[in-house]
Protein backbone atom coordinates (compact mmCIF):
# COMPACT_ATOMS: atom_id res chain seq x y z
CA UNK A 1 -76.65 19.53 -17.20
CA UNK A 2 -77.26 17.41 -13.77
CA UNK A 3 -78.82 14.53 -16.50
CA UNK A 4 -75.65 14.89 -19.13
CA UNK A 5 -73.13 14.69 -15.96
CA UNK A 6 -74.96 11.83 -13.99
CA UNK A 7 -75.31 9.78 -17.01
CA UNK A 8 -71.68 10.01 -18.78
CA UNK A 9 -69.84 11.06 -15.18
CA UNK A 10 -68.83 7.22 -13.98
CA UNK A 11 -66.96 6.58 -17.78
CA UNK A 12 -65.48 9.51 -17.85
CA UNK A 13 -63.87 9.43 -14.10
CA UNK A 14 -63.01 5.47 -14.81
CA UNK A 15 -61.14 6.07 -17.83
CA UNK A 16 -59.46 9.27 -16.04
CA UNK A 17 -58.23 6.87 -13.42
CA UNK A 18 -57.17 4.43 -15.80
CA UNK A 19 -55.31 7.45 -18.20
CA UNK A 20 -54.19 8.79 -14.42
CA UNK A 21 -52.63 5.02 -13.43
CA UNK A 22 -51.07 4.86 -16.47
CA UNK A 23 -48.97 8.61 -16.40
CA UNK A 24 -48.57 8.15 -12.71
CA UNK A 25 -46.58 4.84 -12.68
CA UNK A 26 -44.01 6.32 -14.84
CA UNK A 27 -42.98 9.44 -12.64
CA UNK A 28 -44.52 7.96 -9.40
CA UNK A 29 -43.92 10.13 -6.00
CA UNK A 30 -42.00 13.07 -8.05
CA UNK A 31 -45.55 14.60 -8.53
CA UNK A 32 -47.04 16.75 -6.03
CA UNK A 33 -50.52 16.55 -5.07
CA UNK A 34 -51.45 19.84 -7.14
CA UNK A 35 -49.50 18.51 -9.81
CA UNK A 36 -51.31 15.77 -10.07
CA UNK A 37 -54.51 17.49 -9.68
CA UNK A 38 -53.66 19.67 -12.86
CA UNK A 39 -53.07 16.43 -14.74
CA UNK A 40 -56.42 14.96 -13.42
CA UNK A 41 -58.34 17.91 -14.70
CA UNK A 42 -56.86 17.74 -18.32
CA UNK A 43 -57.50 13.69 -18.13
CA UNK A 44 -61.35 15.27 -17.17
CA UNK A 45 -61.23 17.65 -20.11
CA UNK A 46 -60.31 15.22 -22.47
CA UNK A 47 -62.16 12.08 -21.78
CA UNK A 48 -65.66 14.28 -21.37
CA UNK A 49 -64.72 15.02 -24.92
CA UNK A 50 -64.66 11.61 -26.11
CA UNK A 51 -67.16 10.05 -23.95
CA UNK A 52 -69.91 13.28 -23.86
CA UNK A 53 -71.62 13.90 -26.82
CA UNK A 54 -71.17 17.72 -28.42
CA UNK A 55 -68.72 18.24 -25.93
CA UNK A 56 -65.46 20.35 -26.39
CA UNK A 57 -62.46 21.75 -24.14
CA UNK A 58 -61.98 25.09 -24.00
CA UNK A 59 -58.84 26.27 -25.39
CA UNK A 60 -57.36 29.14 -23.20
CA UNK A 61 -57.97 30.14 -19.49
CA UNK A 62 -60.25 32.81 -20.55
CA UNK A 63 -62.93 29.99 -21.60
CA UNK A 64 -64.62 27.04 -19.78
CA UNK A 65 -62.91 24.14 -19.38
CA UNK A 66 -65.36 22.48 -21.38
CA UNK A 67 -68.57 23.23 -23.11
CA UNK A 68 -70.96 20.55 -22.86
CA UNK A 69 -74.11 21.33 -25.68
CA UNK A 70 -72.96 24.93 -25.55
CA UNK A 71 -73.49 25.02 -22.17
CA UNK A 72 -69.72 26.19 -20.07
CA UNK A 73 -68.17 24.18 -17.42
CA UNK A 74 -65.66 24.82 -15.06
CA UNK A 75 -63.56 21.75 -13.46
CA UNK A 76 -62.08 22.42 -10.08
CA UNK A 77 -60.04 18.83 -8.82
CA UNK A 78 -58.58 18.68 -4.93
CA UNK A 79 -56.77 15.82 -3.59
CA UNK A 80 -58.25 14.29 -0.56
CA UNK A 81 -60.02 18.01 0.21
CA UNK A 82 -63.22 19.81 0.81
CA UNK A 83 -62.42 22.64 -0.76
CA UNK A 84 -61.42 23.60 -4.05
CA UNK A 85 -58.79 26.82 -5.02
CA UNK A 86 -59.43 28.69 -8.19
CA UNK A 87 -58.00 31.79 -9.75
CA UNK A 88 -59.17 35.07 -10.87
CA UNK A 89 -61.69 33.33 -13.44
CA UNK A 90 -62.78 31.01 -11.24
CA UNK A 91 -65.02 34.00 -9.20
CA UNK A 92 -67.54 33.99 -12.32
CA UNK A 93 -70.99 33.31 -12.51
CA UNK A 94 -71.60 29.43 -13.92
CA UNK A 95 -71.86 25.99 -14.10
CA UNK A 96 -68.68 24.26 -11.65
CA UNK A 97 -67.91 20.14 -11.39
CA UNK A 98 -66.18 19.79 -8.38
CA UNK A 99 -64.01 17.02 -7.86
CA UNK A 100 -62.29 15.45 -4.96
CA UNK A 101 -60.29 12.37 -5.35
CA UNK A 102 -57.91 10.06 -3.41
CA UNK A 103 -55.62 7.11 -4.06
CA UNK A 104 -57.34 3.65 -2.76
CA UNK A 105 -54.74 1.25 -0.89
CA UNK A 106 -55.16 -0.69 -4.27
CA UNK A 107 -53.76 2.41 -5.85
CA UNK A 108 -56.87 3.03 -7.55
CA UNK A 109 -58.22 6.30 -7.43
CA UNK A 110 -61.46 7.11 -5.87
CA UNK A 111 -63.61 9.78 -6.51
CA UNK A 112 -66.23 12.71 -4.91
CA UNK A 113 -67.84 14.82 -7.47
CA UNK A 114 -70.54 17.73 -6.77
CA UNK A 115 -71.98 19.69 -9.82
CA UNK A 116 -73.39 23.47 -8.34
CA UNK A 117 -73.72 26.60 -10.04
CA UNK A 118 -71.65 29.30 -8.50
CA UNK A 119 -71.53 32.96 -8.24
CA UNK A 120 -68.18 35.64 -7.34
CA UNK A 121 -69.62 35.95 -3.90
CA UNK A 122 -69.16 31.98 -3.40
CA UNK A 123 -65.46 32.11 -3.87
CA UNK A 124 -63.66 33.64 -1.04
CA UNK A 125 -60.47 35.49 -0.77
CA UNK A 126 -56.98 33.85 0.89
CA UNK A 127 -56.76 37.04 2.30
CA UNK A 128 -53.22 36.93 1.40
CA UNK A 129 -51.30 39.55 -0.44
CA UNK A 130 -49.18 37.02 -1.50
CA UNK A 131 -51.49 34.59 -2.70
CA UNK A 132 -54.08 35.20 -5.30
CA UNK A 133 -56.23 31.75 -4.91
CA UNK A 134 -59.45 32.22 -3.89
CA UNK A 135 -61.55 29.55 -2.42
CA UNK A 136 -64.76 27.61 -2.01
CA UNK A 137 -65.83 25.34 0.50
CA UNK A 138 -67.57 21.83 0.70
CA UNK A 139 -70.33 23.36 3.14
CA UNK A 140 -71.01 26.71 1.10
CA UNK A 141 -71.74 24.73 -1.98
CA UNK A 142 -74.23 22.59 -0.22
CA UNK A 143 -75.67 25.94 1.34
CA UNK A 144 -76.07 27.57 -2.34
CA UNK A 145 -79.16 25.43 -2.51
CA UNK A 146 -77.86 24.51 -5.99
CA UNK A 147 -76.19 21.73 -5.99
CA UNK A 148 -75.98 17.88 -7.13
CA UNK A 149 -73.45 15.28 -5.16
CA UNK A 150 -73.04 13.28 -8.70
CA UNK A 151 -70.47 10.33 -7.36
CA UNK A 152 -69.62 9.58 -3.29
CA UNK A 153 -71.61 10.96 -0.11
CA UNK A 154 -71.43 13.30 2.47
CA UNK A 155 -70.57 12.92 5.65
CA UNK A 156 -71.18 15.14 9.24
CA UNK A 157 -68.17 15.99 11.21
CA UNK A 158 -68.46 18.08 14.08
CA UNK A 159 -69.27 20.74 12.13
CA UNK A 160 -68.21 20.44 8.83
CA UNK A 161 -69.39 18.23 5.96
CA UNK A 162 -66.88 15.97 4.23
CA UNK A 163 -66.97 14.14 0.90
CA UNK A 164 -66.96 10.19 1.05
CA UNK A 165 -65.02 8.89 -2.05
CA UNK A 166 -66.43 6.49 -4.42
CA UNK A 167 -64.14 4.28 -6.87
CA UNK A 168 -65.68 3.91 -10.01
């Protein structure tokens, strides 16, 4: 999967942000940041359909958000973040792409992507009764052993890691 992604990754994130520029300038600062992280992902979904051979999107919550050669893949996007929030389907076992992105001062949008097979235990809880999300951090997917920074770096904090976005 690390070959497919690596390879077809950088076209599929450039014509997101080009799809992404294109929504964006006609409802400009009405969307909020998870908004416009829910419109990224479905940009994702479909341009690794075009662009990734025998790829297809998954059609309800209770399958992959795509399915590269068979093979399921779960998208998780974050503005400007380290972590990424899913729901109760995120805490399965499987293959997860997950992107961080910004806005450029050219209003370009930059991008860190990490692909890392996950398990339940990798997600934690909010803790919340209110608030279902669980979450996964920038530093536990590094520590899984089983993971590939596809686009950006990684840089040290004090004593966290933090993604270093890339425009493509």
């Amino acid at each position: 999967m690390n070959d497919i992604l690596q390879t077809y990754l950088p076209t599929v994130l450039a014509s997101a942000g080009t799809d992404f520029k294109l929504f964006a300038d006609k409802l400009g600062a009405r969307m909020s940041a998870k908004l416009r992280s829910e419109i990224i992902s479905a940009l994702l979904e479909n341009n690794m359909e075009r662009y990734i051979p025998h790829t297809r999107a998954g059609t309800s919550d209770r399958e992959a958000d795509v399915y590269i050669q068979n093979v399921p893949l779960e998208i998780k996007t974050a503005f400007n973040a380290r972590d990424w929030r899913g729901g109760e389907y995120s805490k399965r076992r499987g293959d997860f792409l997950l992107i961080s992105w910004t806005v450029t001062t050219t209003n370009e949008l930059a991008w860190f992507a990490v692909h890392t097979l996950l398990t339940e235990q990798d997600w934690k809880s909010s803790g919340s009764q209110n608030y279902y999300a669980t979450t996964v951090t920038l530093d536990a997917v590094l520590q899984n052993g089983q993971s590939t920074v596809l686009i950006g770096d990684i840089r040290q904090a004090r004593k966290l890691k933090h993604p270093v976005f890339t425009a493509v």
